[in-house]
PDB file of N, CA and C in Angstrom:
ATOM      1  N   UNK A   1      17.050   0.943  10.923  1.00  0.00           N
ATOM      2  CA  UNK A   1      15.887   0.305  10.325  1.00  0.00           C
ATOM      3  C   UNK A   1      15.271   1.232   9.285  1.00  0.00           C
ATOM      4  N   UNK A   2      14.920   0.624   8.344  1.00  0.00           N
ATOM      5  CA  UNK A   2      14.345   1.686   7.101  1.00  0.00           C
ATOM      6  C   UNK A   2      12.791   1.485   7.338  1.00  0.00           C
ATOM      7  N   UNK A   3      12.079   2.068   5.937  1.00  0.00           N
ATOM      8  CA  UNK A   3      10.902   1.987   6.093  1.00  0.00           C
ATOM      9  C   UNK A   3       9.959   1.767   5.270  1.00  0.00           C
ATOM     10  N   UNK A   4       9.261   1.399   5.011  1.00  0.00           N
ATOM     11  CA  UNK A   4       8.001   0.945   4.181  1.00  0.00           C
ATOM     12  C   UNK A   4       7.294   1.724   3.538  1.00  0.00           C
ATOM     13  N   UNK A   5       6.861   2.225   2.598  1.00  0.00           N
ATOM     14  CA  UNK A   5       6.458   3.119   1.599  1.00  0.00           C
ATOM     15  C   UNK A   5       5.587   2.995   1.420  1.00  0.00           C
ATOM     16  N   UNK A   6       3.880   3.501   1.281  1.00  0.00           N
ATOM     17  CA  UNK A   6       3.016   2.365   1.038  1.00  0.00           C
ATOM     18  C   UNK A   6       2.787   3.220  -0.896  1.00  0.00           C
ATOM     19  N   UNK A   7       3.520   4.129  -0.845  1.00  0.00           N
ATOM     20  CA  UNK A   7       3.303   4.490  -2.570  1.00  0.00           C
ATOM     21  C   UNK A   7       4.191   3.546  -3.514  1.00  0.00           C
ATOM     22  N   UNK A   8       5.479   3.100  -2.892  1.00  0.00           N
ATOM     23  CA  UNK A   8       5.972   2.479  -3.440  1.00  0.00           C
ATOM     24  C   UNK A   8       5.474   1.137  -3.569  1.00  0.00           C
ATOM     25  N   UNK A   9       4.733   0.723  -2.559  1.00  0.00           N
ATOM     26  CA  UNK A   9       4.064  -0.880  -2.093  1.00  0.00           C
ATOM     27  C   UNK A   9       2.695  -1.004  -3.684  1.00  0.00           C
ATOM     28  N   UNK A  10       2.053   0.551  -3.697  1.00  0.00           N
ATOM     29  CA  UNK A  10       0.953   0.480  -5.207  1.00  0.00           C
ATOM     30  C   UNK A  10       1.633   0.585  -6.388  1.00  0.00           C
ATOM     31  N   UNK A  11       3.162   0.974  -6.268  1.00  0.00           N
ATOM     32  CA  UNK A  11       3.540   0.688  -7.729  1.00  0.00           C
ATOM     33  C   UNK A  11       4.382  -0.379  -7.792  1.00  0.00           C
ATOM     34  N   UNK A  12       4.397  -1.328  -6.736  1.00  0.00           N
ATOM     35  CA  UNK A  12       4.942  -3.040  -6.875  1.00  0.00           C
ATOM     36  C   UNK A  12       3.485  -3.743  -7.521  1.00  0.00           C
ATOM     37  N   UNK A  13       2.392  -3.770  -6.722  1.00  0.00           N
ATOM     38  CA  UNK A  13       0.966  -4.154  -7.113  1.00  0.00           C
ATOM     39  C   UNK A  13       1.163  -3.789  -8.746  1.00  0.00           C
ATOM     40  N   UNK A  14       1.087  -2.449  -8.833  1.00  0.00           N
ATOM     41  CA  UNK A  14       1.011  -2.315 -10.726  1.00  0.00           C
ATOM     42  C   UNK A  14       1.938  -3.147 -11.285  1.00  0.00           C
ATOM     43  N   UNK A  15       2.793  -2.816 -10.953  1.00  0.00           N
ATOM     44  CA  UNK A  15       4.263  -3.721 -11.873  1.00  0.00           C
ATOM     45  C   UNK A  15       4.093  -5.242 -11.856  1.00  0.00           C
ATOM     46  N   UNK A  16       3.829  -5.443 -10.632  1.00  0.00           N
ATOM     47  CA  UNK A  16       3.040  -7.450 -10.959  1.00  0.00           C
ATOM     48  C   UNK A  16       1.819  -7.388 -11.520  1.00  0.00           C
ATOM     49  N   UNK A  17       1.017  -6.425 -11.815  1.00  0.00           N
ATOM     50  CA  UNK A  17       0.076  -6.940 -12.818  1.00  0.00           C
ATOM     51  C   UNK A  17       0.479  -6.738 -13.813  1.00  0.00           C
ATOM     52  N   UNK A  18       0.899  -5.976 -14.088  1.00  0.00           N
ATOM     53  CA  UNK A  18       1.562  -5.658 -15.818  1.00  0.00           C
ATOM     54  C   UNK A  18       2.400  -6.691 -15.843  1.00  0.00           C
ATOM     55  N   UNK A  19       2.916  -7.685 -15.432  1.00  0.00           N
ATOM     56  CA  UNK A  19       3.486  -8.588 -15.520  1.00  0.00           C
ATOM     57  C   UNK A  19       2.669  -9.822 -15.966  1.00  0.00           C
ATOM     58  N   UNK A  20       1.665 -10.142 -15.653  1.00  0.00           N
ATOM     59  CA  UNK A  20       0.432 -10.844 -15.571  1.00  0.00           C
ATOM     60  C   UNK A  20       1.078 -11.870 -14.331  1.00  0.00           C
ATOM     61  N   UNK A  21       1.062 -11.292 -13.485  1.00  0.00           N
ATOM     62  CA  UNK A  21       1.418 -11.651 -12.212  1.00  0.00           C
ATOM     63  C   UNK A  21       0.267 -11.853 -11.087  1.00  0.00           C
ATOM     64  N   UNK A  22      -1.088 -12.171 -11.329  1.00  0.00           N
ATOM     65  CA  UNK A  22      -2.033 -11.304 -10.550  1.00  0.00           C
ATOM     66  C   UNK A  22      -2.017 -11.588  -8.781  1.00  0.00           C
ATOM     67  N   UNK A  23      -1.854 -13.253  -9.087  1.00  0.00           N
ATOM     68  CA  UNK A  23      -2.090 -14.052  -7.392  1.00  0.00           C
ATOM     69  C   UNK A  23      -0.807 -13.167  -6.851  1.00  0.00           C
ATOM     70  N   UNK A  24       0.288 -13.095  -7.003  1.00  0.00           N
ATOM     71  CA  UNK A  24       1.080 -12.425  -6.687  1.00  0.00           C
ATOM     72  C   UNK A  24       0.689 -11.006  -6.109  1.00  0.00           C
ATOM     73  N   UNK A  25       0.230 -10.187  -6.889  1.00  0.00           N
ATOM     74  CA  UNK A  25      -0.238  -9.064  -6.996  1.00  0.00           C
ATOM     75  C   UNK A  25      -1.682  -8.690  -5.793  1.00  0.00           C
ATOM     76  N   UNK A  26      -2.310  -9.897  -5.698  1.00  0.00           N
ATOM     77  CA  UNK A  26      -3.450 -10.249  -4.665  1.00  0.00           C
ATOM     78  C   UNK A  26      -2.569  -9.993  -3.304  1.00  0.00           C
ATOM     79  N   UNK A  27      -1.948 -11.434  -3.623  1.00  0.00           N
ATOM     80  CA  UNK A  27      -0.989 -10.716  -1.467  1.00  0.00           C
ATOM     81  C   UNK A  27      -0.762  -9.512  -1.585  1.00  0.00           C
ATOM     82  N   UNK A  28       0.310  -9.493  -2.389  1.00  0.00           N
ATOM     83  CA  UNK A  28       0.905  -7.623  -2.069  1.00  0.00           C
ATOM     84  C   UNK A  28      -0.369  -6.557  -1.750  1.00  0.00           C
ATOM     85  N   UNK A  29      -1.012  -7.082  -2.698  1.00  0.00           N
ATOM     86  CA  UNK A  29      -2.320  -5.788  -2.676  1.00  0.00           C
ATOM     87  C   UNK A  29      -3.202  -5.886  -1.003  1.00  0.00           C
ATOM     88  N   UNK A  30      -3.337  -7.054  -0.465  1.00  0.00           N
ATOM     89  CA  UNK A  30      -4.228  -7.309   0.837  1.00  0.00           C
ATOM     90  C   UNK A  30      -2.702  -6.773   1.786  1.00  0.00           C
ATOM     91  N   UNK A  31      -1.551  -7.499   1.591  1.00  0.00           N
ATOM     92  CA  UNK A  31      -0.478  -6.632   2.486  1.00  0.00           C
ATOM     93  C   UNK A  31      -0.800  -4.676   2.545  1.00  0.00           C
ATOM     94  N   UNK A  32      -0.941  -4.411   1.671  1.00  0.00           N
ATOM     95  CA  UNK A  32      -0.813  -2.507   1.068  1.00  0.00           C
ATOM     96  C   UNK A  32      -2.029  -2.219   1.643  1.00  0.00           C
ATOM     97  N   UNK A  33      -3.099  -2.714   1.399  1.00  0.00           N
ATOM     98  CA  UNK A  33      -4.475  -2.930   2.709  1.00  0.00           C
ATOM     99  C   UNK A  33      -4.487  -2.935   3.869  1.00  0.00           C
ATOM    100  N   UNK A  34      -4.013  -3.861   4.288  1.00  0.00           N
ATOM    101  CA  UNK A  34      -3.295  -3.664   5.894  1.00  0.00           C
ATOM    102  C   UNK A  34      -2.486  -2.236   6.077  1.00  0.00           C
ATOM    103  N   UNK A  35      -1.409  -2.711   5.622  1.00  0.00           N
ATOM    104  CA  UNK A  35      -0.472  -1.130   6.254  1.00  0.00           C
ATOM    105  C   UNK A  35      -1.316   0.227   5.796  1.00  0.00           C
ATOM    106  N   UNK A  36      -2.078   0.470   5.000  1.00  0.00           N
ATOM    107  CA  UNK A  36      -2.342   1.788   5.122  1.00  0.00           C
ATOM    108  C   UNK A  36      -3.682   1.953   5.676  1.00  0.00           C
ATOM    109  N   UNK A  37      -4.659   0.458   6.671  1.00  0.00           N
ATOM    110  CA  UNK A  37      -5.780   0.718   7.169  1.00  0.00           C
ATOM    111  C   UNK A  37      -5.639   0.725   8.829  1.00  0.00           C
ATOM    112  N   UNK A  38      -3.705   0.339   8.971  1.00  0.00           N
ATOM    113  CA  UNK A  38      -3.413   0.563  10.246  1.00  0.00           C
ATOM    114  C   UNK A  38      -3.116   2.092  10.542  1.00  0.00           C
ATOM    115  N   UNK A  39      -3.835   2.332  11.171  1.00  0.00           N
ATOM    116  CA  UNK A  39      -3.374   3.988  11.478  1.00  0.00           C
ATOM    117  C   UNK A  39      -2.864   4.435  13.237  1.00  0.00           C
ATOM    118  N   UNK A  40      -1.764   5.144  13.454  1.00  0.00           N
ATOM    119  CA  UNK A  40      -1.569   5.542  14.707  1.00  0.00           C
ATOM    120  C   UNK A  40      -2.456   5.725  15.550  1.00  0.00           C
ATOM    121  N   UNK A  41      -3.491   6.693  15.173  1.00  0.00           N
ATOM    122  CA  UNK A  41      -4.877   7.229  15.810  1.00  0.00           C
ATOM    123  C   UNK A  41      -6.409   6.724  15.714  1.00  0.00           C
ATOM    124  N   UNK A  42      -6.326   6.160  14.259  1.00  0.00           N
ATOM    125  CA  UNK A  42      -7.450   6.221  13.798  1.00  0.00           C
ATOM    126  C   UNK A  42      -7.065   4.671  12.767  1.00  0.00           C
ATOM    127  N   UNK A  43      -8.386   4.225  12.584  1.00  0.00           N
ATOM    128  CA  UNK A  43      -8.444   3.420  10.963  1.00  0.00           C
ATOM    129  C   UNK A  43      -8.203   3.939   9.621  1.00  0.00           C
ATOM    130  N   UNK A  44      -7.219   3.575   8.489  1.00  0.00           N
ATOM    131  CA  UNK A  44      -7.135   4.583   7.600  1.00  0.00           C
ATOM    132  C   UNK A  44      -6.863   5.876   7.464  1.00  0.00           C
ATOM    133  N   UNK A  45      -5.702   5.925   8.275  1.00  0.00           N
ATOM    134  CA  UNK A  45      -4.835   6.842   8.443  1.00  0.00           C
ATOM    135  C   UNK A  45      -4.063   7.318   7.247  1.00  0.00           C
ATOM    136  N   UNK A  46      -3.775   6.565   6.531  1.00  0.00           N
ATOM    137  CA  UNK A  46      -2.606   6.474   5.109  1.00  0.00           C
ATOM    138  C   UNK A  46      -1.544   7.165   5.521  1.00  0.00           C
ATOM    139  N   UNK A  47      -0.860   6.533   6.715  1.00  0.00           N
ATOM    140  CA  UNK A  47       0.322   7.384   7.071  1.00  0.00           C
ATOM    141  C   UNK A  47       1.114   7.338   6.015  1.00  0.00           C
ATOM    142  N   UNK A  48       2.647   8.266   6.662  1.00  0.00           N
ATOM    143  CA  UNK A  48       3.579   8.212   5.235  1.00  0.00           C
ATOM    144  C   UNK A  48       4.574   7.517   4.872  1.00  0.00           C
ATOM    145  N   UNK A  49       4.716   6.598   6.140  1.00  0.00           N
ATOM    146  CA  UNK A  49       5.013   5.019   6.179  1.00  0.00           C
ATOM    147  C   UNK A  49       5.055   4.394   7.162  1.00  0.00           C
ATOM    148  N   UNK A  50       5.924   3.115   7.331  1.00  0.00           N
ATOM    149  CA  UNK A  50       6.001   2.011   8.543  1.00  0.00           C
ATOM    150  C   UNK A  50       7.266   2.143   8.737  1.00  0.00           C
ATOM    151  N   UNK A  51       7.159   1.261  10.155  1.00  0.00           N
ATOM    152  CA  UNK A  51       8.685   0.796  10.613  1.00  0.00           C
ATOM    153  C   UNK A  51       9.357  -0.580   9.667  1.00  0.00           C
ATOM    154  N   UNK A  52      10.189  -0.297   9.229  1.00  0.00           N
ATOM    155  CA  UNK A  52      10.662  -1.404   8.319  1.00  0.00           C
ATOM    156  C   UNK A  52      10.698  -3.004   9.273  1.00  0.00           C
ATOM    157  N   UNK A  53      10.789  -3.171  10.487  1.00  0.00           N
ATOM    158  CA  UNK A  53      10.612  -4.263  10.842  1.00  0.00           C
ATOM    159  C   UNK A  53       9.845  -4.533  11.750  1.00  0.00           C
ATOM    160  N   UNK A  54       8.740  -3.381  12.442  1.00  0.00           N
ATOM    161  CA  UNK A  54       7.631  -4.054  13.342  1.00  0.00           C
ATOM    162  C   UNK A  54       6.430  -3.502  11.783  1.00  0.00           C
ATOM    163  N   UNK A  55       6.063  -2.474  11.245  1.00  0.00           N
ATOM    164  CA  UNK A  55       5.328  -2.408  10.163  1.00  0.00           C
ATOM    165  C   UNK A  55       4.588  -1.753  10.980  1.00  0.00           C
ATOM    166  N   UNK A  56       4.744  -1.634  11.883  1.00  0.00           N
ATOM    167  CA  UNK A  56       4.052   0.320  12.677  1.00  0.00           C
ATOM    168  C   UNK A  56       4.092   1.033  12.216  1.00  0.00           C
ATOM    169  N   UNK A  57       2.636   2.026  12.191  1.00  0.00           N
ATOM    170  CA  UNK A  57       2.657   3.082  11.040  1.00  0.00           C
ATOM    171  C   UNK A  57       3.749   4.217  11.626  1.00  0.00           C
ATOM    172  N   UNK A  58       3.918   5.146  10.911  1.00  0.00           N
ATOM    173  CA  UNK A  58       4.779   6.128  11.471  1.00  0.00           C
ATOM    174  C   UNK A  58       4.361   7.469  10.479  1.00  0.00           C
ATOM    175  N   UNK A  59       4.854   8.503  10.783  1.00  0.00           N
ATOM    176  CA  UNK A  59       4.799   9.666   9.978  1.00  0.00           C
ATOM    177  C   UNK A  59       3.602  10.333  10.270  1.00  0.00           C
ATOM    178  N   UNK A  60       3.209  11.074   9.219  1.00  0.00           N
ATOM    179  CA  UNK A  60       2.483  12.163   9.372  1.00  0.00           C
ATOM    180  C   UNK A  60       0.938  11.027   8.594  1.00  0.00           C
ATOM    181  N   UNK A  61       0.046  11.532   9.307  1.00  0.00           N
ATOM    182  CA  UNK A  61      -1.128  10.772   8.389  1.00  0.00           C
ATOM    183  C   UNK A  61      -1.741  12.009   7.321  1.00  0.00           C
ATOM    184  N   UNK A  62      -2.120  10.959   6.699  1.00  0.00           N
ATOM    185  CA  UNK A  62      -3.250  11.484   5.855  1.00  0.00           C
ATOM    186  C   UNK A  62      -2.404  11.817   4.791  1.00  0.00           C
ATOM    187  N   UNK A  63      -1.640  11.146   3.927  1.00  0.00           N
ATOM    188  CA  UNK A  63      -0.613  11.339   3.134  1.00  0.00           C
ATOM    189  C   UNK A  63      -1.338  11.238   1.794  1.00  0.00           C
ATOM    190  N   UNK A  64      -1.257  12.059   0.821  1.00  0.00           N
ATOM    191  CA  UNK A  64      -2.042  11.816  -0.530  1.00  0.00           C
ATOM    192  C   UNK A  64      -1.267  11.057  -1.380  1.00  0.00           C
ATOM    193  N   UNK A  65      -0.488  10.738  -1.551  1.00  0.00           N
ATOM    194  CA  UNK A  65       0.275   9.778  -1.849  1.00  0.00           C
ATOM    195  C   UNK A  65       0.079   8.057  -1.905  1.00  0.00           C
ATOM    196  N   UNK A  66       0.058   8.121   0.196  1.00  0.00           N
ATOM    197  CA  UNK A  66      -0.587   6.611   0.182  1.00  0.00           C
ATOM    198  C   UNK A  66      -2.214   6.446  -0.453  1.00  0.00           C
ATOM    199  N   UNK A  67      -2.644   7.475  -0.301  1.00  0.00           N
ATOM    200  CA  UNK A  67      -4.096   7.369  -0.589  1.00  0.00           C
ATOM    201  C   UNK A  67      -4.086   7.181  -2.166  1.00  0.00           C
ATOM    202  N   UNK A  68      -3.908   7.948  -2.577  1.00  0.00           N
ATOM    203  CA  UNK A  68      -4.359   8.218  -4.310  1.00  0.00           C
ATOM    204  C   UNK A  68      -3.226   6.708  -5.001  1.00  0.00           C
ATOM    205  N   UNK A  69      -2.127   6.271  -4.230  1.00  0.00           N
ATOM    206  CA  UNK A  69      -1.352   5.054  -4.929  1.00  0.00           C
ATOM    207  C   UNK A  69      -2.114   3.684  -3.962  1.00  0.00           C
ATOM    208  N   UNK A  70      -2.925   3.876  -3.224  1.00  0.00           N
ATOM    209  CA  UNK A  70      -3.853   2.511  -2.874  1.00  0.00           C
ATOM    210  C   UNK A  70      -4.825   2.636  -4.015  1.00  0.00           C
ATOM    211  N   UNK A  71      -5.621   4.152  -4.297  1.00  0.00           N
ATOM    212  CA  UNK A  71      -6.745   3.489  -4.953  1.00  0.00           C
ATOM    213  C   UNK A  71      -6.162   3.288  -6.345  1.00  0.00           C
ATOM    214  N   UNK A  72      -5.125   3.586  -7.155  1.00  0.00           N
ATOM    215  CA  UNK A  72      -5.059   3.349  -8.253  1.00  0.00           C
ATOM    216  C   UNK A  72      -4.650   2.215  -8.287  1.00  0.00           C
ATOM    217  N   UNK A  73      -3.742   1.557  -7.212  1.00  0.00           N
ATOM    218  CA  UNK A  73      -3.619  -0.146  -7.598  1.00  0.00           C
ATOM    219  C   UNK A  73      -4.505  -0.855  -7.411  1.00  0.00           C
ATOM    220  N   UNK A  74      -5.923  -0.866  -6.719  1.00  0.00           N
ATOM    221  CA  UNK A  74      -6.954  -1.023  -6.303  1.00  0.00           C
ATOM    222  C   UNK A  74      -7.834  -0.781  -7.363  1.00  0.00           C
ATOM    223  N   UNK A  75      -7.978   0.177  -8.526  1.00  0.00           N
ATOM    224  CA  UNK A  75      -8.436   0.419  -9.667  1.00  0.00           C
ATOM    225  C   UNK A  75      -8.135  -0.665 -10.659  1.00  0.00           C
ATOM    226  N   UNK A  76      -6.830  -0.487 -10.562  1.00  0.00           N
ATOM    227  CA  UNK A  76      -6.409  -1.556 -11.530  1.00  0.00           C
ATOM    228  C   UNK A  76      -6.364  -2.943 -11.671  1.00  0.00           C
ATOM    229  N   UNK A  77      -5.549  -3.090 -10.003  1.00  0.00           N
ATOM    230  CA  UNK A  77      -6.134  -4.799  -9.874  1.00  0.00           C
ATOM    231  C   UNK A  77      -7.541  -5.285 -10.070  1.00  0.00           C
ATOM    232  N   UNK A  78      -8.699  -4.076 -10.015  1.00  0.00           N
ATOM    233  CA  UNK A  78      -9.847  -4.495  -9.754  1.00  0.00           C
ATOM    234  C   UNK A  78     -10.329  -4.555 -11.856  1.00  0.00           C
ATOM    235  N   UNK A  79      -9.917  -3.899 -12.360  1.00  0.00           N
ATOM    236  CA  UNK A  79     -10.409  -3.531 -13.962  1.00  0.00           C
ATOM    237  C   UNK A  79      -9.411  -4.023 -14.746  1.00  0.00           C
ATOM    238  N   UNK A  80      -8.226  -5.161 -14.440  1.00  0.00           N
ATOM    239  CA  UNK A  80      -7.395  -5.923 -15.313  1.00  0.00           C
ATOM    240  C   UNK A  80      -7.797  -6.909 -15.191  1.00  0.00           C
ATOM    241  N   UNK A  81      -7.348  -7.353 -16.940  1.00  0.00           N
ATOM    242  CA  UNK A  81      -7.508  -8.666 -17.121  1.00  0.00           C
ATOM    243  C   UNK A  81      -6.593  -9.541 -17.175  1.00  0.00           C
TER     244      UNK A  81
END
């Protein structure tokens, strides 16, 4: 089973908006919400990913990665037109 990325999950969000993709870009973005506000221990964990088919967080938390690629797709979805 592989695994879920959530840095890779904020640069799908970018790439469908630059697409002018946005409703699209809305799920993905509330999906990328979920997985990185599920945390092993805690709420907002930003682990360093999921289980590719239950979407259990896994890894090490507190990943700057998931963090800094939620808020920039979160920046953007929020300040595009």
């Amino acid at each position: 089973h592989g695994t879920i990325n959530p840095w890779t999950g904020a640069l799908w969000v970018r790439f469908l908006l630059r697409l002018g993709l946005r409703d699209i870009a809305l799920g993905e973005m509330l999906k990328l919400a979920r997985l990185n506000r599920q945390g092993i221990a805690n709420e907002w964990e930003f682990n360093e990913c999921a289980h590719g088919t239950t979407g259990l967080p896994k890894g090490r938390p507190g990943h700057a990665t998931a963090c800094a690629g939620y808020l920039r797709a979160w920046h953007e979805f929020t300040h595009h037109h």
